[in-house]
PDB file of N, CA and C in Angstrom:
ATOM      1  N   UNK A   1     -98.876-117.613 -91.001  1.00  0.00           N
ATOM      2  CA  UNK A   1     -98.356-116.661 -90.048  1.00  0.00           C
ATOM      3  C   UNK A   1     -97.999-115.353 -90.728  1.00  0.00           C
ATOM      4  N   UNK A   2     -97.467-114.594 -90.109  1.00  0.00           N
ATOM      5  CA  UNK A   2     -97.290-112.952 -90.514  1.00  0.00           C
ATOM      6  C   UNK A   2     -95.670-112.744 -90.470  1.00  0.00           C
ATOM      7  N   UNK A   3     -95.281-113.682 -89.581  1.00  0.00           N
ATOM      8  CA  UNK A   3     -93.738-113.568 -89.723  1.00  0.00           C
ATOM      9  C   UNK A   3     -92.948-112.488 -88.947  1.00  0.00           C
ATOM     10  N   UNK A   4     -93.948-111.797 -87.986  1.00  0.00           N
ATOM     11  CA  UNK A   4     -93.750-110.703 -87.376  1.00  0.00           C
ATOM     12  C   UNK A   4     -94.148-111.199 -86.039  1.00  0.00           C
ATOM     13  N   UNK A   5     -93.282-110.484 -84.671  1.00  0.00           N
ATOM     14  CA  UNK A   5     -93.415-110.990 -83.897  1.00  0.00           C
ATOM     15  C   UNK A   5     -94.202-109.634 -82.708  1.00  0.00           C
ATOM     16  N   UNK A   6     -94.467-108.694 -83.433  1.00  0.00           N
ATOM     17  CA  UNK A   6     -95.427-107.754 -82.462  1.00  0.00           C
ATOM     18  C   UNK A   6     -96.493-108.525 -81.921  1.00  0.00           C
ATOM     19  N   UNK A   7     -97.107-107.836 -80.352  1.00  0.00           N
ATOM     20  CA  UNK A   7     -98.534-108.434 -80.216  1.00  0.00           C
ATOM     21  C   UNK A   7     -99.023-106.749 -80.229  1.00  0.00           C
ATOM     22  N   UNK A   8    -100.273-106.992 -80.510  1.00  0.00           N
ATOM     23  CA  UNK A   8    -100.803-105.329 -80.956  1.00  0.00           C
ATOM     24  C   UNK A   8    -102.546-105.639 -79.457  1.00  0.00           C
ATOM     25  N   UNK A   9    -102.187-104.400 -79.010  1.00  0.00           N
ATOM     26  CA  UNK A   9    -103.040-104.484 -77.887  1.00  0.00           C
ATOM     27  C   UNK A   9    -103.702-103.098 -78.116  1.00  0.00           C
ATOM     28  N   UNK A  10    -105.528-103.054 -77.993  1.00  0.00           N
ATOM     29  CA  UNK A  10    -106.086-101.692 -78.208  1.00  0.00           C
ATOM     30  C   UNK A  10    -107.492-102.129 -77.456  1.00  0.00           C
ATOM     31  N   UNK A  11    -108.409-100.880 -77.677  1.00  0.00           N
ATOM     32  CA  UNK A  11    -109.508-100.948 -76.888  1.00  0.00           C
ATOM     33  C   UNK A  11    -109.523-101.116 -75.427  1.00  0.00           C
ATOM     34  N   UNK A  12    -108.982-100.240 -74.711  1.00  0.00           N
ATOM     35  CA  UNK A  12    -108.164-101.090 -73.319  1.00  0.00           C
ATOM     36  C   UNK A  12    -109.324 -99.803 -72.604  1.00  0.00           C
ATOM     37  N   UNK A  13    -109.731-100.449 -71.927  1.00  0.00           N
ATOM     38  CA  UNK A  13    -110.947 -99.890 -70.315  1.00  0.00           C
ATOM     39  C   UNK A  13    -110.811-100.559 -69.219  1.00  0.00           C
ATOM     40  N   UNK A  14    -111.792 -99.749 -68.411  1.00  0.00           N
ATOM     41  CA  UNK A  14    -111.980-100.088 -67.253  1.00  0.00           C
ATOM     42  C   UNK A  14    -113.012-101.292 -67.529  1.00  0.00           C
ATOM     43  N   UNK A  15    -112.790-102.547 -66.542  1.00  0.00           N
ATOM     44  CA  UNK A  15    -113.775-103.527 -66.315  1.00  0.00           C
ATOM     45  C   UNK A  15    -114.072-103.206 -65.644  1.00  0.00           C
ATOM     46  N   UNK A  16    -115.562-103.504 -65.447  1.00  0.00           N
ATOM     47  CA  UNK A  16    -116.852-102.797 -64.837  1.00  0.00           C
ATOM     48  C   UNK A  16    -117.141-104.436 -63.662  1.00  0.00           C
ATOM     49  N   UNK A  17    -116.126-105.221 -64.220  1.00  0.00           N
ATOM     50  CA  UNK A  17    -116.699-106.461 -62.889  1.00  0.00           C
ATOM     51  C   UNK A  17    -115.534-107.173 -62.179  1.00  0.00           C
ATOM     52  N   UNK A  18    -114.536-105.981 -61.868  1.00  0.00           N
ATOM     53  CA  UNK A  18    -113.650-106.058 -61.324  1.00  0.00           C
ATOM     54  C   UNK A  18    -113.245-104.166 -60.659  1.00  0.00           C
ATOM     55  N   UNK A  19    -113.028-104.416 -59.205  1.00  0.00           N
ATOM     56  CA  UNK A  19    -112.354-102.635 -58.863  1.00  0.00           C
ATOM     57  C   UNK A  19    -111.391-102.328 -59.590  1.00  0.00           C
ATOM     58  N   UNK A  20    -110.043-103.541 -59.802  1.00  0.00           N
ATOM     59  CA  UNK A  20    -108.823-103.233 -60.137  1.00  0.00           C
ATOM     60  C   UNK A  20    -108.631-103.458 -61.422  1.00  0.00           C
ATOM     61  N   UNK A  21    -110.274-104.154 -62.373  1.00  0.00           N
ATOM     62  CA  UNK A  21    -109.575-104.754 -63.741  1.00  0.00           C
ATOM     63  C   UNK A  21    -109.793-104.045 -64.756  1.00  0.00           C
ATOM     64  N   UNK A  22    -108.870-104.667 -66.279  1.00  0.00           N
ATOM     65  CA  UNK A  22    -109.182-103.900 -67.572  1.00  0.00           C
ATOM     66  C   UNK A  22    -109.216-104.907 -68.454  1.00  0.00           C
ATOM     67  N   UNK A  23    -109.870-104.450 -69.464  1.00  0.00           N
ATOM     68  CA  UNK A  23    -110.796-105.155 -70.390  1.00  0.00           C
ATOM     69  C   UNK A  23    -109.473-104.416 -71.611  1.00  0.00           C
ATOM     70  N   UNK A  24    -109.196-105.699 -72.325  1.00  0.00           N
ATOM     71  CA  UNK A  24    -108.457-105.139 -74.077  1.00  0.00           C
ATOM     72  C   UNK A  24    -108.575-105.911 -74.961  1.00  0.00           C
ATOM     73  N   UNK A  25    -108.486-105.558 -76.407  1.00  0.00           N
ATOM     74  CA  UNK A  25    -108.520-106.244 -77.464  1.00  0.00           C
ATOM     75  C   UNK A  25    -107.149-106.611 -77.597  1.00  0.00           C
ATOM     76  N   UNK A  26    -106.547-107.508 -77.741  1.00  0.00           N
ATOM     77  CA  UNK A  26    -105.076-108.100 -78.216  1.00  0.00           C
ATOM     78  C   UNK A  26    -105.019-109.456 -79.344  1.00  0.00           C
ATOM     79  N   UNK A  27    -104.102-109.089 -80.127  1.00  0.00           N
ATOM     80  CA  UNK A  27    -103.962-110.170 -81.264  1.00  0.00           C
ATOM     81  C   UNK A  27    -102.119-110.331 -82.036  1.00  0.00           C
ATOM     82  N   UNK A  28    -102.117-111.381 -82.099  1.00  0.00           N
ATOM     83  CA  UNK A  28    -100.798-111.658 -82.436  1.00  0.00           C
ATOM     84  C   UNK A  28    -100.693-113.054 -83.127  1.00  0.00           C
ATOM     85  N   UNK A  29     -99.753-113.400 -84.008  1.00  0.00           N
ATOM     86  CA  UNK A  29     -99.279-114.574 -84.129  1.00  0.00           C
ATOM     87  C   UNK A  29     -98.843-115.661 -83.280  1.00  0.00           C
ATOM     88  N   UNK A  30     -99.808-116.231 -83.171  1.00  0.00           N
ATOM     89  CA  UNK A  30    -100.016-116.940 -81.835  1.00  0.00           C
ATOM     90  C   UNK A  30     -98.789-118.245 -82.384  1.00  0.00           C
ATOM     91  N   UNK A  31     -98.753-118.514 -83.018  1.00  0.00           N
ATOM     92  CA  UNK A  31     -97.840-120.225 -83.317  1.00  0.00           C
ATOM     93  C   UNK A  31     -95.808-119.257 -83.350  1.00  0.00           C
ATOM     94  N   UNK A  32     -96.186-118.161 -83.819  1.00  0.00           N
ATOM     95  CA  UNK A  32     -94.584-117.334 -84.020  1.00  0.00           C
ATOM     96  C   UNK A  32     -94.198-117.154 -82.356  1.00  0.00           C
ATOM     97  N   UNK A  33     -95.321-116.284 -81.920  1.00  0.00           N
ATOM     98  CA  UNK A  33     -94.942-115.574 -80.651  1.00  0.00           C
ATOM     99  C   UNK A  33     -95.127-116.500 -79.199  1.00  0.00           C
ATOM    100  N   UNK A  34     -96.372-117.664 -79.470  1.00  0.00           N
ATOM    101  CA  UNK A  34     -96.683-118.305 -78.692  1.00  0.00           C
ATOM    102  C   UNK A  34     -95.901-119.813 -78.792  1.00  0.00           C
ATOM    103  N   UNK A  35     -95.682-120.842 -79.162  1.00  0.00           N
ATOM    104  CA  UNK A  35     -95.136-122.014 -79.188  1.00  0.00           C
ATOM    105  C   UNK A  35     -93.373-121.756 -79.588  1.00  0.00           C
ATOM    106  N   UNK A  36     -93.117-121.249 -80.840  1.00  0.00           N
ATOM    107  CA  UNK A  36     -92.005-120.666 -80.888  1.00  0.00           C
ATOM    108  C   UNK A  36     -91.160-119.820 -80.004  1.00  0.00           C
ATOM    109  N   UNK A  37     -91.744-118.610 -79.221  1.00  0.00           N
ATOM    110  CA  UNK A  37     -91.367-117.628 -78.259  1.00  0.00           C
ATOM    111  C   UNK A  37     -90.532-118.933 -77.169  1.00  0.00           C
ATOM    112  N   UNK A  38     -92.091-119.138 -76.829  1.00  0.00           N
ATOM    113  CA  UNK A  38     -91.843-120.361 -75.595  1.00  0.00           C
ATOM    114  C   UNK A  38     -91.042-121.433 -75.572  1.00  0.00           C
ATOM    115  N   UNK A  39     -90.701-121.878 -77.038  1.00  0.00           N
ATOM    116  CA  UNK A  39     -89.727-122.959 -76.607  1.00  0.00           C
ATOM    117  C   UNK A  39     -87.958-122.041 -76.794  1.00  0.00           C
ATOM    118  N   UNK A  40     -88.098-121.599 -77.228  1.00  0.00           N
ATOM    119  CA  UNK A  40     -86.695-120.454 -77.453  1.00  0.00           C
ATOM    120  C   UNK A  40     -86.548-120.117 -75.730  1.00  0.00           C
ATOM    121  N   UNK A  41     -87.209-119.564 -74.799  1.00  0.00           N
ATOM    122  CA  UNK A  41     -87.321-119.230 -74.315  1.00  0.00           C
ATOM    123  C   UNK A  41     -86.765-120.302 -72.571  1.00  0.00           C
ATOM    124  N   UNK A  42     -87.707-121.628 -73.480  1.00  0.00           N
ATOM    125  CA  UNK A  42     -87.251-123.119 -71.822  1.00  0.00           C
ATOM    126  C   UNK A  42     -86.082-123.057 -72.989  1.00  0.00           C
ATOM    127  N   UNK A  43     -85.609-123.158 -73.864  1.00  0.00           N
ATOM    128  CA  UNK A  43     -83.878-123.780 -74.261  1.00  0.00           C
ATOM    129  C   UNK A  43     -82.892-122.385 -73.405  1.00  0.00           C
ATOM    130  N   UNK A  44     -83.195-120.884 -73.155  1.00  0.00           N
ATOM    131  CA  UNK A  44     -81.997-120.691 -72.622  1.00  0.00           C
ATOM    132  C   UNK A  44     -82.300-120.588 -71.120  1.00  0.00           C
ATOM    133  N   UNK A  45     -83.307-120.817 -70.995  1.00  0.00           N
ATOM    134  CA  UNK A  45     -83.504-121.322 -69.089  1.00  0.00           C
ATOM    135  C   UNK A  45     -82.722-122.630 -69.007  1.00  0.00           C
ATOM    136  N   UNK A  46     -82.881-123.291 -69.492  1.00  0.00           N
ATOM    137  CA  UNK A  46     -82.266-124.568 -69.324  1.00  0.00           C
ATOM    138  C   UNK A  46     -80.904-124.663 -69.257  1.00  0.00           C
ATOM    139  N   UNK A  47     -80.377-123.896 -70.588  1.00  0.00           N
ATOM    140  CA  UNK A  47     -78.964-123.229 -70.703  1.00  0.00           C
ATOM    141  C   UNK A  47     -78.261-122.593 -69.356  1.00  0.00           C
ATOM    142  N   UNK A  48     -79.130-121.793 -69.095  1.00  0.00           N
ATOM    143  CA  UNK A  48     -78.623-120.360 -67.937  1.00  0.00           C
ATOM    144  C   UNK A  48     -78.484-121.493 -66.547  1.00  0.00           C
ATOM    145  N   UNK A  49     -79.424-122.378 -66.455  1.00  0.00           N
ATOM    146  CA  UNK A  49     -79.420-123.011 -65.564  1.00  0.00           C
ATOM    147  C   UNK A  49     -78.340-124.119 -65.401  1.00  0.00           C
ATOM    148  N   UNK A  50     -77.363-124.144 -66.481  1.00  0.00           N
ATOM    149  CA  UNK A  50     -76.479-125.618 -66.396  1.00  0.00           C
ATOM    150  C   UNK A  50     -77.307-126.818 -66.962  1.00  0.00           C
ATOM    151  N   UNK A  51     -78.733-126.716 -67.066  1.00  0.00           N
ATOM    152  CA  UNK A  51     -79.550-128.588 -67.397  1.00  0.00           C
ATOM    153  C   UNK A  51     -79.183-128.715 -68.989  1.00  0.00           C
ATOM    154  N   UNK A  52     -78.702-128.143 -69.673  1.00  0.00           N
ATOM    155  CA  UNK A  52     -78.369-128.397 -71.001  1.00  0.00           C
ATOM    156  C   UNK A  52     -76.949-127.827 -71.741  1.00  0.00           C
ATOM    157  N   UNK A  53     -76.329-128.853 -72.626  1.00  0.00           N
ATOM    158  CA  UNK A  53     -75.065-128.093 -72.856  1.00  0.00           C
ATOM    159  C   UNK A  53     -75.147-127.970 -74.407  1.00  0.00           C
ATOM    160  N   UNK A  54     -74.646-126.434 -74.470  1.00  0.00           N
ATOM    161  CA  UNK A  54     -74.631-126.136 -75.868  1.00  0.00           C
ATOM    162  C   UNK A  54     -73.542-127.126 -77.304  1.00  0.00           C
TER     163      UNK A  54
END
């Protein structure tokens, strides 16, 4: 991993097979920002919600 939690997004257009869509290049630390993010993320939903006590 990189240890950094930016996602870096470029090359961004118009899609040509969609009226409303866009086409981008994006890349990130997927295991930091993606599995990590996400479980950080259900622990203070869970929290905020009362289903878990600190």
């Amino acid at each position: 991993g990189t240890d950094r939690d930016e996602v870096f997004i470029g090359r961004i257009r118009k899609d040509i097979s969609h009226p409303n869509g866009l086409s981008f290049w994006c890349v990130s630390d997927n295991l930091r920002k993606g599995a990590a993010t996400n479980a950080v993320q259900i622990a203070e939903l869970l929290i905020n919600e009362g289903a878990a006590k600190v």
